[in-house]
N, C-alpha and C. Protein backbone atom coordinates (compact mmCIF):
# COMPACT_ATOMS: atom_id res chain seq x y z
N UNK A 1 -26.32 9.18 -5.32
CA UNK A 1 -24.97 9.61 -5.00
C UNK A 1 -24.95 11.11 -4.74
N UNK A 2 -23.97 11.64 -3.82
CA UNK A 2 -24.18 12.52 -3.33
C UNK A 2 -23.24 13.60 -4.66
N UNK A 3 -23.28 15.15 -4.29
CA UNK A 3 -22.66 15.90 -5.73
C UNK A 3 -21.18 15.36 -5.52
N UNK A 4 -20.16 15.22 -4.32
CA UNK A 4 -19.28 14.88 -4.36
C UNK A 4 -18.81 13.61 -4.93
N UNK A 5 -19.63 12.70 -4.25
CA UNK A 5 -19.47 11.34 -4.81
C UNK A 5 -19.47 10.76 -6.23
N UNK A 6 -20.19 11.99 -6.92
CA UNK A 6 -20.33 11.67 -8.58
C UNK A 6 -19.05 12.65 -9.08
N UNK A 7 -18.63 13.79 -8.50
CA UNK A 7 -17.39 14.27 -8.81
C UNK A 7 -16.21 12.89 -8.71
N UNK A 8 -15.91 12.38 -7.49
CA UNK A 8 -14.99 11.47 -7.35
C UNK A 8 -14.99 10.63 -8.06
N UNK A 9 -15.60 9.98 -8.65
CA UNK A 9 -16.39 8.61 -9.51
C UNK A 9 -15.97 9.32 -10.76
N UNK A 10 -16.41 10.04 -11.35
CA UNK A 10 -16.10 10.63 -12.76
C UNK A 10 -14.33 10.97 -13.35
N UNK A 11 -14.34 11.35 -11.94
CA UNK A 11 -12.74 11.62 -12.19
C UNK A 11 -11.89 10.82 -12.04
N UNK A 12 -12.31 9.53 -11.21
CA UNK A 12 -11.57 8.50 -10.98
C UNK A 12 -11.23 7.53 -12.17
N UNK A 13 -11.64 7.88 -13.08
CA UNK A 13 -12.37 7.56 -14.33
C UNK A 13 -11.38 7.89 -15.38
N UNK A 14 -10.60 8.70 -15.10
CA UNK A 14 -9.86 9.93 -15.82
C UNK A 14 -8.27 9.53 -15.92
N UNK A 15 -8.26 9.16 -14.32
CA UNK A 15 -6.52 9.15 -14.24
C UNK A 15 -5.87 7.46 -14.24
N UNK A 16 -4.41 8.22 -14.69
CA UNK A 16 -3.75 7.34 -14.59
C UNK A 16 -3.59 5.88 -13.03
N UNK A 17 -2.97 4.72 -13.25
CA UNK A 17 -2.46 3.71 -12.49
C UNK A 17 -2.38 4.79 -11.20
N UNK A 18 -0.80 5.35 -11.18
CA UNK A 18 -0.26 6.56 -10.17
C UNK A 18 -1.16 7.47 -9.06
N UNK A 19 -1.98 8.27 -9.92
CA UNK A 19 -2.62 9.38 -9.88
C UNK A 19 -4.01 8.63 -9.01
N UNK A 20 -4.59 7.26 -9.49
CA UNK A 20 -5.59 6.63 -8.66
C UNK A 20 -5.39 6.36 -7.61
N UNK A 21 -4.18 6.01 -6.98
CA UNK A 21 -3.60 5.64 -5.92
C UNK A 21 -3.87 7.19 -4.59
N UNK A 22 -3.47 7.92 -5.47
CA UNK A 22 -2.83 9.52 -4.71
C UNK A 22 -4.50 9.48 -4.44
N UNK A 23 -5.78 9.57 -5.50
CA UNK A 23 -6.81 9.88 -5.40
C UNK A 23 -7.25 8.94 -4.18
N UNK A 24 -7.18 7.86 -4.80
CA UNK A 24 -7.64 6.73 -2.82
C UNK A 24 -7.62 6.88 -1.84
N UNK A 25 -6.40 7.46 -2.03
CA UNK A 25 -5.28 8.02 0.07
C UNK A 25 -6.43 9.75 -0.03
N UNK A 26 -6.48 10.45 -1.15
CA UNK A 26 -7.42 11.51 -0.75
C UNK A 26 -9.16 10.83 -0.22
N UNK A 27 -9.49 10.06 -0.94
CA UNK A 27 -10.91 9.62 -0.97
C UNK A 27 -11.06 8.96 0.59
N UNK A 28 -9.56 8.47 1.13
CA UNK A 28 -10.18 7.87 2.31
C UNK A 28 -9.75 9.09 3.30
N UNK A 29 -8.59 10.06 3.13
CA UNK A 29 -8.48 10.86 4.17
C UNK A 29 -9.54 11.90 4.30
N UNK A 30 -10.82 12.23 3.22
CA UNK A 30 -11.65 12.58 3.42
C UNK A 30 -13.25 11.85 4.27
N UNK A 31 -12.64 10.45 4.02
CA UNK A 31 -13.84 10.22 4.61
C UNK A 31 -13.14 9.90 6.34
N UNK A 32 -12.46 9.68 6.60
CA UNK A 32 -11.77 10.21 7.37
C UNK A 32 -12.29 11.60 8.76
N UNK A 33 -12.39 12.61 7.75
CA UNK A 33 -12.60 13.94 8.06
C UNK A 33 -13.71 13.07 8.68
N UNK A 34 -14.61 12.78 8.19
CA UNK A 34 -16.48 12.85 7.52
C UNK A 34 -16.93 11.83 8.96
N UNK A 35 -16.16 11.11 9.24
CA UNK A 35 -16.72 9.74 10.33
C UNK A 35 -15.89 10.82 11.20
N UNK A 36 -15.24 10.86 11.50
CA UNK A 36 -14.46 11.68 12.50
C UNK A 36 -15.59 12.77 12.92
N UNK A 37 -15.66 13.70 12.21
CA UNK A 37 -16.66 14.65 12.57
C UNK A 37 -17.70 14.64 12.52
N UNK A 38 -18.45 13.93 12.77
CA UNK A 38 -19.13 12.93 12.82
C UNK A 38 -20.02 12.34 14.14
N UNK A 39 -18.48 11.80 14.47
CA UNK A 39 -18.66 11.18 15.94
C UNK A 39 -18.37 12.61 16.96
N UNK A 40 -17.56 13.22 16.58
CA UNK A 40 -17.26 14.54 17.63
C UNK A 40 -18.94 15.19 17.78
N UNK A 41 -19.05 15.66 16.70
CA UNK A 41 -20.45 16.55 16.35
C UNK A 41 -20.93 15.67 17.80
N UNK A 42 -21.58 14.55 17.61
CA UNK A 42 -22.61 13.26 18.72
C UNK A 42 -21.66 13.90 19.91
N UNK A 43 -20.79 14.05 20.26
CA UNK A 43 -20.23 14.14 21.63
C UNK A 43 -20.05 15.09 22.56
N UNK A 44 -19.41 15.95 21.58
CA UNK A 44 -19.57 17.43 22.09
C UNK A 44 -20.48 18.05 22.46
N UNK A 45 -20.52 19.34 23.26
CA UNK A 45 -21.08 19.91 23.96
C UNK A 45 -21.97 20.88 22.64
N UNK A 46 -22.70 20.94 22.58
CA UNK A 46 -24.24 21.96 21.70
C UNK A 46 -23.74 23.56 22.29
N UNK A 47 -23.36 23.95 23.30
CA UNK A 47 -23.29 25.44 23.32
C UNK A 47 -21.30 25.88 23.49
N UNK A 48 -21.18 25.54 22.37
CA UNK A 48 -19.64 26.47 22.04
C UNK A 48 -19.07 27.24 22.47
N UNK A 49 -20.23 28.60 22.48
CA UNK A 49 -20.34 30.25 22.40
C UNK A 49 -19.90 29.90 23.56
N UNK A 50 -20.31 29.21 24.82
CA UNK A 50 -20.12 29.29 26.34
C UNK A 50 -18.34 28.72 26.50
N UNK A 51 -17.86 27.72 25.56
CA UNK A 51 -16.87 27.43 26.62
C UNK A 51 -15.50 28.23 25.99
N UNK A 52 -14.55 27.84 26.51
CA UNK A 52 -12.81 28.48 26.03
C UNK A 52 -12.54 27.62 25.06
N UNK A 53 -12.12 27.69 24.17
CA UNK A 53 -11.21 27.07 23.16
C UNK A 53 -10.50 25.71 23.64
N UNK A 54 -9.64 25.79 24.81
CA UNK A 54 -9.22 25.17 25.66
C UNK A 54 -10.53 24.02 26.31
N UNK A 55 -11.87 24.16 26.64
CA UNK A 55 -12.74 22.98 26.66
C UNK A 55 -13.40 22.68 25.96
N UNK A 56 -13.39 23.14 24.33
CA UNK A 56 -13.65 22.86 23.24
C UNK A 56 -12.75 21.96 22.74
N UNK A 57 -11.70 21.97 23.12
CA UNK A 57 -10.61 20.96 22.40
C UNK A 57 -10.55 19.64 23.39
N UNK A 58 -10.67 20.06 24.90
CA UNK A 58 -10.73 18.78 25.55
C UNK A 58 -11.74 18.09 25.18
N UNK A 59 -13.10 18.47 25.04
CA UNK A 59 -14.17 17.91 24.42
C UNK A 59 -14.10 17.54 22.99
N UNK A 60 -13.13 17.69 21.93
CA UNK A 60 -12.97 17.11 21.16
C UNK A 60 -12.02 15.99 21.35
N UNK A 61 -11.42 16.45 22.05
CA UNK A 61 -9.94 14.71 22.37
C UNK A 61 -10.80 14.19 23.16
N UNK A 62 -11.88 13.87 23.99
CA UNK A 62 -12.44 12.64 24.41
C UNK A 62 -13.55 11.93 23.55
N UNK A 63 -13.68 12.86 22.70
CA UNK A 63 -14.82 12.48 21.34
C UNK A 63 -13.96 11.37 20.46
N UNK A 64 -12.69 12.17 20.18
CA UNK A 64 -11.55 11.54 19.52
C UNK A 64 -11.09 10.49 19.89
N UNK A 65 -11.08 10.40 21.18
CA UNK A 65 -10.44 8.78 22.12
C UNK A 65 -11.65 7.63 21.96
N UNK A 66 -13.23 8.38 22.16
CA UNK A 66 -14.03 7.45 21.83
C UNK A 66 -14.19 6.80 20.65
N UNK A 67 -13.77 7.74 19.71
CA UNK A 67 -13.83 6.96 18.10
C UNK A 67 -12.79 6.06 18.25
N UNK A 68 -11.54 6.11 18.53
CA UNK A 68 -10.40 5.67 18.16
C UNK A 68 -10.93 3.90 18.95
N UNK A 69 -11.49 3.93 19.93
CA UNK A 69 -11.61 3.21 20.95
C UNK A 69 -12.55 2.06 20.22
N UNK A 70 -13.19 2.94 19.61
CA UNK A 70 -14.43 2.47 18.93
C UNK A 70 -14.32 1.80 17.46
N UNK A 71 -13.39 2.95 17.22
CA UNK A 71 -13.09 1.87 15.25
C UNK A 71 -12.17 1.02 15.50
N UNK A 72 -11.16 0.57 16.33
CA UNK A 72 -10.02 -0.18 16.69
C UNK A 72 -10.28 -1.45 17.40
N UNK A 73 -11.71 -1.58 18.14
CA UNK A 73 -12.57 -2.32 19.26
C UNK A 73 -12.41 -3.87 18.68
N UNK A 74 -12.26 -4.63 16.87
CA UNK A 74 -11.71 -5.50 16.98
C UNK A 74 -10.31 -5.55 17.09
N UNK A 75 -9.69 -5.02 17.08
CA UNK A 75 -8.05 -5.47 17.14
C UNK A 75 -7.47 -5.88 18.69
N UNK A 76 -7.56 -6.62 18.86
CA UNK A 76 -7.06 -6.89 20.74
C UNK A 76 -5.64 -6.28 20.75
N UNK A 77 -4.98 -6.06 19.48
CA UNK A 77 -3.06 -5.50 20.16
C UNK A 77 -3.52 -4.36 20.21
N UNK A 78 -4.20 -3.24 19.31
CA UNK A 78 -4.68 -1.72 19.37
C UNK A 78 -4.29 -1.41 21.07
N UNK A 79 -3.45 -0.48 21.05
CA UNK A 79 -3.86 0.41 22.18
C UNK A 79 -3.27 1.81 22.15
N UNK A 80 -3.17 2.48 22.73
CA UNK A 80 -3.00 4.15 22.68
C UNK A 80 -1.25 4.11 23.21
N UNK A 81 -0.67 3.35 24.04
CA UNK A 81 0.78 3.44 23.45
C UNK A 81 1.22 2.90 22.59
N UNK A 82 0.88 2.14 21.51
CA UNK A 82 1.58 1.33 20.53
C UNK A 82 1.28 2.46 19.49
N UNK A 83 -0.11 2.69 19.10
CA UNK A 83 -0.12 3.39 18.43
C UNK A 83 -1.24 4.62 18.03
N UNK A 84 -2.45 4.25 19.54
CA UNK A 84 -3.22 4.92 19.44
C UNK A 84 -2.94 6.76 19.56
N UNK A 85 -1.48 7.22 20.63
CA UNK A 85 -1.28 8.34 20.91
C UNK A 85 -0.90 9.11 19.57
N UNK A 86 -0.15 8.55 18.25
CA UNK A 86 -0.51 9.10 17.73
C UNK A 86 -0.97 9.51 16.71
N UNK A 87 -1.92 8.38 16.65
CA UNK A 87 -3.57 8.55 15.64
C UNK A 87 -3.91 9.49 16.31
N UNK A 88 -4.48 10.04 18.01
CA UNK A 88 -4.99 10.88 18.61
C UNK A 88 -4.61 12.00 17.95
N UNK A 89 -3.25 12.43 18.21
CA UNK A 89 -2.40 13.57 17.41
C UNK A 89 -3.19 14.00 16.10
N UNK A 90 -2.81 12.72 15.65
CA UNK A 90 -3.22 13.35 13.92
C UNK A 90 -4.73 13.76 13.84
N UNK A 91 -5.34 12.17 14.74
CA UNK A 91 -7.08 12.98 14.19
C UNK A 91 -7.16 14.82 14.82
N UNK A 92 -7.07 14.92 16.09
CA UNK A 92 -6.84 16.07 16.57
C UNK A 92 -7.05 17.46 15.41
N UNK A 93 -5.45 17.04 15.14
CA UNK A 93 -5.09 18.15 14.19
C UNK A 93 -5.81 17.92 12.65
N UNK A 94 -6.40 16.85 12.45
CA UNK A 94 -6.92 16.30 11.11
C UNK A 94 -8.52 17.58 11.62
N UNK A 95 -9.40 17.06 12.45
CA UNK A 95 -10.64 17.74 12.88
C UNK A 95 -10.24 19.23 12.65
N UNK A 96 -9.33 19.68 13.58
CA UNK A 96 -9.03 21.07 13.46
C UNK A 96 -8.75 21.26 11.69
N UNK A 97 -8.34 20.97 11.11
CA UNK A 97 -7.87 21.59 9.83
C UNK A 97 -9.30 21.69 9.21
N UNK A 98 -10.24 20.36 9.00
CA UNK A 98 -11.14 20.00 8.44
C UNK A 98 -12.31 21.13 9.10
N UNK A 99 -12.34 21.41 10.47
CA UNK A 99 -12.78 22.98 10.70
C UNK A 99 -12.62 24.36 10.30
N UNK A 100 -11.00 24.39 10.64
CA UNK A 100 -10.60 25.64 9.87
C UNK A 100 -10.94 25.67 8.45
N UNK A 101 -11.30 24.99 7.87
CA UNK A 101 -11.15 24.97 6.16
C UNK A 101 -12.18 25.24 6.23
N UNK A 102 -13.92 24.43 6.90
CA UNK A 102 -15.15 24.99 6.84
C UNK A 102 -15.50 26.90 6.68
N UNK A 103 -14.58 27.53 8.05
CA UNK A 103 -14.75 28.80 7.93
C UNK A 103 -13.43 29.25 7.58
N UNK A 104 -12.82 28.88 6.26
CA UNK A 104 -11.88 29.54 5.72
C UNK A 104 -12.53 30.86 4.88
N UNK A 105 -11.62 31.87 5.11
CA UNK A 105 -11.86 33.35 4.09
C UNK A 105 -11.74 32.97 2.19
N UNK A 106 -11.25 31.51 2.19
CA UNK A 106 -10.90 30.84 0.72
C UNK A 106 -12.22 30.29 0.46
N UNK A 107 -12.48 29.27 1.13
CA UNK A 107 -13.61 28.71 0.91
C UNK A 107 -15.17 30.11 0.59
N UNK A 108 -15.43 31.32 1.35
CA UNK A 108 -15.98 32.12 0.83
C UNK A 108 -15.91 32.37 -0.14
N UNK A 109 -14.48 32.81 -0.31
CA UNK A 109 -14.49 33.36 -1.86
C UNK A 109 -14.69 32.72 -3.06
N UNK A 110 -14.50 31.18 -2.46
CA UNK A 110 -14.84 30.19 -3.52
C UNK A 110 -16.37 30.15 -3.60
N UNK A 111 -16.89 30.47 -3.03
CA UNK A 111 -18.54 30.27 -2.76
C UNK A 111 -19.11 31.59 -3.62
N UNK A 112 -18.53 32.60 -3.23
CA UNK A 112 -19.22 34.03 -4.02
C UNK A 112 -18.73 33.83 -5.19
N UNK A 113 -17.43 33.20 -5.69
CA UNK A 113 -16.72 33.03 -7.30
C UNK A 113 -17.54 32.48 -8.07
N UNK A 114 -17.54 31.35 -7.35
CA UNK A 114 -18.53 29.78 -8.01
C UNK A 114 -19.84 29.31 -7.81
N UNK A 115 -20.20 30.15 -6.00
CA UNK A 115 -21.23 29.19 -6.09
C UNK A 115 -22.55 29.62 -7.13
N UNK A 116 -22.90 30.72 -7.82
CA UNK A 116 -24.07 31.08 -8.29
C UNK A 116 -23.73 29.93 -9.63
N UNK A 117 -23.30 29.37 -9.63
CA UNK A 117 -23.25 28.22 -10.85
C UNK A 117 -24.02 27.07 -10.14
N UNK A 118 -23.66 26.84 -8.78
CA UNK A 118 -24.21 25.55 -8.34
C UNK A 118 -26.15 25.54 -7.91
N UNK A 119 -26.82 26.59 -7.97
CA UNK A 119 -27.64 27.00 -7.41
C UNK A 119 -28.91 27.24 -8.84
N UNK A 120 -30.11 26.29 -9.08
CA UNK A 120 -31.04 26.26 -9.66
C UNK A 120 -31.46 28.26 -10.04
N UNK A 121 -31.78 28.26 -11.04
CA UNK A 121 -31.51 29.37 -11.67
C UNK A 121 -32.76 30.65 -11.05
N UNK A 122 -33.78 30.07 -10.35
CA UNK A 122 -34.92 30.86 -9.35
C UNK A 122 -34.12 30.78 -8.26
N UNK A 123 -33.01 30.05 -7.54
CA UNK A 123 -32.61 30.50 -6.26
C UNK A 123 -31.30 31.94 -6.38
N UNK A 124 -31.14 31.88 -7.81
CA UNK A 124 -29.70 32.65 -8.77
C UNK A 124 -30.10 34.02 -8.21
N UNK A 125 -31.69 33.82 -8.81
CA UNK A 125 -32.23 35.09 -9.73
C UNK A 125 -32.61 35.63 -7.94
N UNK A 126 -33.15 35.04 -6.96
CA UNK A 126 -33.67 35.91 -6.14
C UNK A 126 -32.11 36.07 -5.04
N UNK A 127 -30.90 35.98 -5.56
CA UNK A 127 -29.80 36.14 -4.72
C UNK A 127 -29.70 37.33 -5.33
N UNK A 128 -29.64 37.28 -6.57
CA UNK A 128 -28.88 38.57 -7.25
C UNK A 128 -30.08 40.04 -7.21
N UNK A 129 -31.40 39.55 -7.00
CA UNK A 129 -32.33 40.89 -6.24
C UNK A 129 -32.20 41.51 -4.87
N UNK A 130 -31.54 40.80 -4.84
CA UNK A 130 -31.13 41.53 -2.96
C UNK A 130 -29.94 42.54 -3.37
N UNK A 131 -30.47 43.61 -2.72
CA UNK A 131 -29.53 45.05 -3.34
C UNK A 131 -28.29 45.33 -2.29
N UNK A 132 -28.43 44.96 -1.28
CA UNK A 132 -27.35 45.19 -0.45
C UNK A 132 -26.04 44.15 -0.89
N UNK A 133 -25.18 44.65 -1.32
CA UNK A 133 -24.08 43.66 -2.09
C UNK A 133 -23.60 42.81 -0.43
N UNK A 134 -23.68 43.26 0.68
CA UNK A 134 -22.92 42.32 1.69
C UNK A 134 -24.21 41.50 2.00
N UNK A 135 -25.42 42.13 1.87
CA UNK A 135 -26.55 40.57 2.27
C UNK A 135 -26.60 39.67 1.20
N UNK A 136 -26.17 40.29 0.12
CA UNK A 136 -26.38 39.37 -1.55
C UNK A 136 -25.25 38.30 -1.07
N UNK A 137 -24.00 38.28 -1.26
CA UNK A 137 -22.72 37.65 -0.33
C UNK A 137 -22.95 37.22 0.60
N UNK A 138 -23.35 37.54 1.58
CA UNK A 138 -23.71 36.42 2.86
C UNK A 138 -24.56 35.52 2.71
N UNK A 139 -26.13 35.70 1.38
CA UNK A 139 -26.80 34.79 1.89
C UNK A 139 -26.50 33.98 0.65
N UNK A 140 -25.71 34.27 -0.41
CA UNK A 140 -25.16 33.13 -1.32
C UNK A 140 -24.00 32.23 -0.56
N UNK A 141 -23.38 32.98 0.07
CA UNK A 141 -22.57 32.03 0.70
C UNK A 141 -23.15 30.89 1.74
N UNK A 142 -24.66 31.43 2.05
CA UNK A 142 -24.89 30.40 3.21
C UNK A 142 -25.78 29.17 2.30
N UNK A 143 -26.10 29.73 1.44
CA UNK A 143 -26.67 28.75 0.27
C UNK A 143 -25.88 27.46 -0.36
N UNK A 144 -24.76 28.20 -0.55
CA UNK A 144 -24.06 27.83 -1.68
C UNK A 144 -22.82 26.59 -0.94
N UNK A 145 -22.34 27.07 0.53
CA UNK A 145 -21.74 26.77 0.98
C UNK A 145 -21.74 24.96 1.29
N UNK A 146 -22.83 24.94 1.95
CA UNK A 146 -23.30 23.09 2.07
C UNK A 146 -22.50 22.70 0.75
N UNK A 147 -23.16 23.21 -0.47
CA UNK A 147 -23.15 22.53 -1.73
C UNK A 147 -21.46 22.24 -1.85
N UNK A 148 -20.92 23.27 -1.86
CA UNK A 148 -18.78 23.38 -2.30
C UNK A 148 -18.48 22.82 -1.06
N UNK A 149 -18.68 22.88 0.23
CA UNK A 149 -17.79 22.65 1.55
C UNK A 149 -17.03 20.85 1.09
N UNK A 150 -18.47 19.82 0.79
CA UNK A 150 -17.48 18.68 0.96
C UNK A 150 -16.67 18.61 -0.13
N UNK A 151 -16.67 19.47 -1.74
CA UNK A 151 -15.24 19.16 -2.22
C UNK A 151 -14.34 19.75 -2.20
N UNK A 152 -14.47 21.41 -1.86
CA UNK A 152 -13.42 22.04 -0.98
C UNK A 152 -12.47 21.03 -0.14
N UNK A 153 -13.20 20.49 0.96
CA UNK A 153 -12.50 19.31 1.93
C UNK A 153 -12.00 18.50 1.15
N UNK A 154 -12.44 18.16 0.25
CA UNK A 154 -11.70 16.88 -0.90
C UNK A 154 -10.59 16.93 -1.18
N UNK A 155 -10.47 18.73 -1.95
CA UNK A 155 -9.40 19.24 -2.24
C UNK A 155 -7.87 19.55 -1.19
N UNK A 156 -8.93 19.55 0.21
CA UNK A 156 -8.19 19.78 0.61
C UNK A 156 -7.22 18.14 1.58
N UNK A 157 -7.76 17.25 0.98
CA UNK A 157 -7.36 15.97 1.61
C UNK A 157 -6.35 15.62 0.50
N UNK A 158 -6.82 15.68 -1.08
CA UNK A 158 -5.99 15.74 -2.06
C UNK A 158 -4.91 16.67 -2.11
N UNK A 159 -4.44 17.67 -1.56
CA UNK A 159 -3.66 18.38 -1.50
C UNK A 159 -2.63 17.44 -0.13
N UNK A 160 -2.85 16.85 0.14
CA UNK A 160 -2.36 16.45 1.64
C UNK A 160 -2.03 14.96 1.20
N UNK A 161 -3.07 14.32 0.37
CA UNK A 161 -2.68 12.86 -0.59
C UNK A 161 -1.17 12.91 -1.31
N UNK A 162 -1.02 14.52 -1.91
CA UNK A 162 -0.22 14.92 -3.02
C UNK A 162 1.03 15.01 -1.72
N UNK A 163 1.05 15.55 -0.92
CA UNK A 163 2.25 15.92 -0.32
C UNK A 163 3.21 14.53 0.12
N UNK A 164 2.04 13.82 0.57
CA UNK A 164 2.79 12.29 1.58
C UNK A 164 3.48 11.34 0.04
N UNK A 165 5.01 10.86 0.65
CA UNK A 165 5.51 10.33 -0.75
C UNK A 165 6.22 11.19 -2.10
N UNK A 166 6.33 10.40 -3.13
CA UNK A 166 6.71 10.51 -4.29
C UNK A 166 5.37 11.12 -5.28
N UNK A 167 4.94 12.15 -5.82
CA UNK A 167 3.54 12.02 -6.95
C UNK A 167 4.17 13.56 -7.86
């Protein structure tokens, strides 16, 4: 099991009837994120740096139409006016958030706060010998980051579980 997956499992463990429910709608809107980006990553174009924002996003909405096309492929009523236009919407803006959050200025700081906890105590010791305090910070964050990113995202699907409804 992956570090997230034994976080989720442990805690699921914890809560109430209510609170399991809220956790579910987070557990699937994260995996969600995870197949979603996923299939974009496979589709999209490899050099970024080259295009506008604007054919970065068209290249994500045809990535997006292919999934949709693709996870929906048994349902014969499925189609994009009933209700595929706006799943499109949401995944859209679901990918974008689940990006922005990757290079959030929060998520850093969560990484320089926390991450020297997550990191075997020889990878600790040769972060904290690097004397330049902004290379010490950059290269814990690039360490550390893999490790926090998917429950950062967790948190941040659970925060979004918590909003939809009554909790």
């Amino acid at each position: 099991m992956s570090d997230l997956d034994c976080f989720v499992d442990i805690i699921s463990t914890k809560l109430s009837d209510g609170a399991r429910k809220v956790w579910a709608k987070a557990q699937q809107r994260h995996g969600r994120y995870r197949d979603l980006l996923t299939s974009v990553l496979k589709k999209t174009k490899s050099n970024l740096a080259k295009q506008t924002i604007a054919e970065i996003e068209a290249d994500s909405l045809k990535a997006i139409i292919a999934y949709e096309l693709k996870s929906n492929k048994k349902n014969p009523k499925w189609s994009f006016r009933t209700e595929g236009l706006g799943r499109l919407a949401d995944d859209f803006f679901l990918l974008n958030e689940y990006l922005t959050t990757y290079s959030s200025d929060r998520l850093q700081r969560w990484c320089t706060s926390f991450g020297r906890w997550t990191l075997p105590t020889k990878e600790a010791e040769e972060i904290d010998a690097i004397a330049d305090e902004k290379e010490r910070s950059e290269k814990l964050v690039a360490k550390v980051r893999p490790i926090l990113q998917p429950i950062w995202s967790f948190f941040v699907a659970l925060c979004h579980a918590l909003q939809e409804g009554e909790n």
